[in-house]
Protein backbone atom coordinates (compact mmCIF):
# COMPACT_ATOMS: atom_id res chain seq x y z
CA UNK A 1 -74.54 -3.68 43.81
CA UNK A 2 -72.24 -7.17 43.05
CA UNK A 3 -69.96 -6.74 41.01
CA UNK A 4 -68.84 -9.81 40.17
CA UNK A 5 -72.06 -9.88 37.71
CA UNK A 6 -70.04 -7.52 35.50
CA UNK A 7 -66.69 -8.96 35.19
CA UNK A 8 -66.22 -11.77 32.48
CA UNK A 9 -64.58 -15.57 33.72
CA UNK A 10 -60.92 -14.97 32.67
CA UNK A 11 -61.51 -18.00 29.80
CA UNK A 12 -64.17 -15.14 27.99
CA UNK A 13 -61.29 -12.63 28.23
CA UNK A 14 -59.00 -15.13 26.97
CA UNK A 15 -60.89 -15.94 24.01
CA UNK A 16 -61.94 -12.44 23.26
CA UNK A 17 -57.79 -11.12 23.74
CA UNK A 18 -56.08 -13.30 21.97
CA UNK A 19 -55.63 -13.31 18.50
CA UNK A 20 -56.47 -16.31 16.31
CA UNK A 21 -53.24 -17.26 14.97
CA UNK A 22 -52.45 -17.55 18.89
CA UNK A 23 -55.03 -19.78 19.19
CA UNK A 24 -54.61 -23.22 20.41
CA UNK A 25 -53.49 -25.23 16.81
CA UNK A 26 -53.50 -29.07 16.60
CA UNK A 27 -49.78 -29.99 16.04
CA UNK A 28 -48.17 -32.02 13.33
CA UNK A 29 -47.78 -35.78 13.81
CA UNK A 30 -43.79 -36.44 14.81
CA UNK A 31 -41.50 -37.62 12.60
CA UNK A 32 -38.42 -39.13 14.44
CA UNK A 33 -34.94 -40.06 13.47
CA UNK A 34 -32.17 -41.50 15.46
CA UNK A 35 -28.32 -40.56 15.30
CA UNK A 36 -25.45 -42.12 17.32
CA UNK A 37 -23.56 -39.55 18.53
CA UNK A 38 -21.38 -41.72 20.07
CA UNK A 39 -20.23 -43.34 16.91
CA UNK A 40 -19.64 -40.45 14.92
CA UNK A 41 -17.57 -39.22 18.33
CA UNK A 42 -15.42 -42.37 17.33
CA UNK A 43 -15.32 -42.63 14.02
CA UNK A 44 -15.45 -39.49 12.22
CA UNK A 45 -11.77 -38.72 10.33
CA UNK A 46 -11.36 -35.67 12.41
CA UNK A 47 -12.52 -37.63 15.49
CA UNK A 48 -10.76 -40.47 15.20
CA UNK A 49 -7.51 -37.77 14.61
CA UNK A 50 -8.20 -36.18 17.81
CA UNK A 51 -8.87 -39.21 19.95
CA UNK A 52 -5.58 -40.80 19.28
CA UNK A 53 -3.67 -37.64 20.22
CA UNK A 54 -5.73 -37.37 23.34
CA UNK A 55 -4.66 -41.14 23.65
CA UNK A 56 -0.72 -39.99 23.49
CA UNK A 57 -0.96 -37.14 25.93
CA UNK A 58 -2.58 -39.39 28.61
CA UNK A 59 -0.11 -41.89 27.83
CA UNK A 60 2.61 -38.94 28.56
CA UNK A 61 1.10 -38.40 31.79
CA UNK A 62 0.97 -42.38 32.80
CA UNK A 63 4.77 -42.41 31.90
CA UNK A 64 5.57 -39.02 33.71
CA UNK A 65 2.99 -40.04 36.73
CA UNK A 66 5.56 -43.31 37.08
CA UNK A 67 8.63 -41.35 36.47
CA UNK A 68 7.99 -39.33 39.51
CA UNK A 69 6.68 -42.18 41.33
CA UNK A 70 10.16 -43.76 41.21
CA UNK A 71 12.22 -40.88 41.90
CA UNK A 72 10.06 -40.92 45.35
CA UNK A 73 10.31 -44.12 46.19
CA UNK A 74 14.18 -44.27 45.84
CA UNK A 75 14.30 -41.31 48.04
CA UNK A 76 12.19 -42.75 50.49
CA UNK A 77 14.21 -45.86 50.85
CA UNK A 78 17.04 -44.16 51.25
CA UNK A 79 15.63 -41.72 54.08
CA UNK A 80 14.06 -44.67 55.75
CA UNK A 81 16.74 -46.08 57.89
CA UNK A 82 18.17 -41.98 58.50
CA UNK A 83 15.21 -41.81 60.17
CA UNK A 84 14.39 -45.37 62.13
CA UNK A 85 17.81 -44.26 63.27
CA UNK A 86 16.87 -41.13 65.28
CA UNK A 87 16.66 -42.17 69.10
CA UNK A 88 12.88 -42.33 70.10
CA UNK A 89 12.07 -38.88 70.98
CA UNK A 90 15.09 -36.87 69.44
CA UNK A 91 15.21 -34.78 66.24
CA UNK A 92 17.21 -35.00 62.88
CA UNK A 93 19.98 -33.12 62.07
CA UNK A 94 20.20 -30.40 60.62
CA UNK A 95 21.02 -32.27 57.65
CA UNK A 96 18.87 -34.79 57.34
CA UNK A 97 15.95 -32.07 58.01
CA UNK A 98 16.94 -30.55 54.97
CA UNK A 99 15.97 -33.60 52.91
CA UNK A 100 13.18 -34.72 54.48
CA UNK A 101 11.97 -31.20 53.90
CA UNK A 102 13.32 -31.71 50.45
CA UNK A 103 11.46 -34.98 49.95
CA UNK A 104 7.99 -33.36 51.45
CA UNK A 105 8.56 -30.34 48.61
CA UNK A 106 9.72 -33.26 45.79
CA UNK A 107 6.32 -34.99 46.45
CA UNK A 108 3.80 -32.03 46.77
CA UNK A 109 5.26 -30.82 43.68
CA UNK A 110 4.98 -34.43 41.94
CA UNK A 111 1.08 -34.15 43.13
CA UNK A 112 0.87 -31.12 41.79
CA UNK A 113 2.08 -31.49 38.14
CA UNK A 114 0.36 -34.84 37.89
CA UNK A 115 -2.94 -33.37 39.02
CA UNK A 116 -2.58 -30.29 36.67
CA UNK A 117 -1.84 -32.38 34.01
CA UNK A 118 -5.05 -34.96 34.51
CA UNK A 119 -7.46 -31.45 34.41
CA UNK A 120 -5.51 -30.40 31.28
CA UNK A 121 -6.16 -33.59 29.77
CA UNK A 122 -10.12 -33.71 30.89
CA UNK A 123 -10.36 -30.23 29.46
CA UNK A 124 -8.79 -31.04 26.54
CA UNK A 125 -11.31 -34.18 25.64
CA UNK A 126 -14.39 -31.60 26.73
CA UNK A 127 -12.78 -28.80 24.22
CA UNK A 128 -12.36 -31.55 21.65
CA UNK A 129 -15.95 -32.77 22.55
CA UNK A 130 -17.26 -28.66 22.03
CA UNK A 131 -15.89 -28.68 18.66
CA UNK A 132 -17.32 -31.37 17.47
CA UNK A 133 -20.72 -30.70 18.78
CA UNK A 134 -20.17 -27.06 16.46
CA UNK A 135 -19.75 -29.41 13.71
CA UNK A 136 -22.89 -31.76 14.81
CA UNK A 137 -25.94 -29.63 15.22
CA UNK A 138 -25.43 -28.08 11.33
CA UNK A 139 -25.39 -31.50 10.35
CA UNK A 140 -27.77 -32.95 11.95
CA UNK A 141 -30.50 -30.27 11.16
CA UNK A 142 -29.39 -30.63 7.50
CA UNK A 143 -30.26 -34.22 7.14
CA UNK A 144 -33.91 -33.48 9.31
CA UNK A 145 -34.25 -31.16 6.72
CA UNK A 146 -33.81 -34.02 3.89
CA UNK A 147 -35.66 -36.40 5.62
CA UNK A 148 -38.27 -34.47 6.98
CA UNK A 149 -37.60 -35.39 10.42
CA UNK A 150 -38.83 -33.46 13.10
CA UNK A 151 -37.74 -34.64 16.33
CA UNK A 152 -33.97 -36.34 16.69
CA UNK A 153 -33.13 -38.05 19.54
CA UNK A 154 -29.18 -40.09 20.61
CA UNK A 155 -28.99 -43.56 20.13
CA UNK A 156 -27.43 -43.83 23.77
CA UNK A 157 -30.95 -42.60 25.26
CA UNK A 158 -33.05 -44.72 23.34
CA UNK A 159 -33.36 -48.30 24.75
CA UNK A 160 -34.52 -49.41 21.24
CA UNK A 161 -35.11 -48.14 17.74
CA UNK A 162 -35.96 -48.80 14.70
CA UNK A 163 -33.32 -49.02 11.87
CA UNK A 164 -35.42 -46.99 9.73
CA UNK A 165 -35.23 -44.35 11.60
CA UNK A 166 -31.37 -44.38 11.82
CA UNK A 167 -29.73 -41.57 10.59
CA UNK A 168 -25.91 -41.56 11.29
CA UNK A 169 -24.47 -42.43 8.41
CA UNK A 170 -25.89 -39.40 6.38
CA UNK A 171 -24.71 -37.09 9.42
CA UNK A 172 -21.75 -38.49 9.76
CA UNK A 173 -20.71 -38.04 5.99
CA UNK A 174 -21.19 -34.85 6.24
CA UNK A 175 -19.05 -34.32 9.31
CA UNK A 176 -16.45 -35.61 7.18
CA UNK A 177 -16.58 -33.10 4.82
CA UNK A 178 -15.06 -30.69 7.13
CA UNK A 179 -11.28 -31.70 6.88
CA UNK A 180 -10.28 -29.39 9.31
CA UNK A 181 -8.74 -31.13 12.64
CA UNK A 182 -10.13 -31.19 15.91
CA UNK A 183 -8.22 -28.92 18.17
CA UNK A 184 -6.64 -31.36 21.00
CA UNK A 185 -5.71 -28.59 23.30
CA UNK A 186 -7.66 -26.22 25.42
CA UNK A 187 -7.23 -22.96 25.98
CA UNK A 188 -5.58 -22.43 29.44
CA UNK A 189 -7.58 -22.24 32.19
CA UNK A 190 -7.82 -18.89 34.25
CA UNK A 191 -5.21 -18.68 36.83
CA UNK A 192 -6.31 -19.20 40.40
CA UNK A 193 -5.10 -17.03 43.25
CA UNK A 194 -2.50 -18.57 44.50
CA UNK A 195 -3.14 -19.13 48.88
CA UNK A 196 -0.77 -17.23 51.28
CA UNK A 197 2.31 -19.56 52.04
CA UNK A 198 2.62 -20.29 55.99
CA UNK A 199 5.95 -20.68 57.50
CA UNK A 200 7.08 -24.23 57.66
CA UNK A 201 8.05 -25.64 60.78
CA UNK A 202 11.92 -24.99 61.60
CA UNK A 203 12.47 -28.16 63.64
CA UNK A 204 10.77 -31.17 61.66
CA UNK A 205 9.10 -33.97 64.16
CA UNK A 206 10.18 -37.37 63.47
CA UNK A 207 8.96 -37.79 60.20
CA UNK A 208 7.97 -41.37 58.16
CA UNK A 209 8.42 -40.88 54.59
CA UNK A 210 6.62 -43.09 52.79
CA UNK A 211 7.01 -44.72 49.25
CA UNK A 212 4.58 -43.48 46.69
């Protein structure tokens, strides 16, 4: 006997399973609205707060990032000609071993502070960034809700809208109703395990320092 004359097409089966408020249902027209994200990012009170303090701490850093540069370039020159001085082939002193070992430490540790501080100031913009999303989305659905809207897309992904359709300013007042200030520093990040130290070298070779 076949069968296959006894088993329904799986379309039958669909129809028959499902239920009809699972059914396939035609779907409302769209209604769109636009918001500039960006904008409010720059102009909302608390935003505008938060971006100038970012603006100081990365100032800090420039300042601290040349501090440190000059400290290592004075300490350069003045290794410089201690070392053009060694005989070709010999070996510092004892001495002058100690500071160039002194210099290599001064500028591994400049590195590191200046790098730490650059990812503290990138995760400090991203934490201020989280916030104000928090304070975006409730706003944003508020104003579809006024409007009627939809579907809401960024102004920055849109290569052209209508005006209409724009609505920032309503989101953006309502943004400002929350006085609170954006939080302009992160939380710390988690500690990373720290690599085994190796053993420096005890007899330098003829090092170059070199100005930063």
């Amino acid at each position: 006997m076949n069968t296959k004359l006894f088993l329904p097409s799986a379309a039958i089966l669909a129809s028959v399973a499902a239920p009809a408020a699972l059914r396939a249902q035609p779907l409302p027209p769209p209604v769109a609205a636009v918001v500039n994200i960006g904008q409010i990012a720059e102009t909302c009170t608390a935003c505008v707060a938060a971006n100038q303090q970012l603006q100081a701490q990365g100032q800090a850093l420039q300042t601290r990032a040349q501090q440190l540069s000059t400290q290592l370039d004075t300490e350069a020159r003045t290794l410089q000609p201690l070392v053009s001085a060694i005989p070709a082939g010999g070996q510092p002193d004892a001495a002058l071993a100690a500071r160039i070992r002194a210099y290599q430490a001064m500028q591994q540790n400049a590195d590191t502070e200046i790098n730490a501080g650059r990812e503290r100031l990138q995760r400090n913009a991203q934490y201020v960034e989280e916030q104000l999303g928090q304070r975006l989305r409730p706003a944003i659905n508020t104003v579809m809700q006024q409007r009627g809207a939809t579907l809401v897309f960024d102004r920055r992904a849109l290569i052209d809208a209508s005006p209409a359709l724009d609505i920032t300013a309503s989101v953006l007042a309502i943004v400002n109703q929350n006085a609170a200030p954006l939080n302009v520093n992160a939380p710390a990040a988690p500690a990373a395990t720290a690599p085994a130290a190796t053993t420096p070298a005890t007899t330098p070779t003829r090092p170059r320092p070199q100005g930063r």
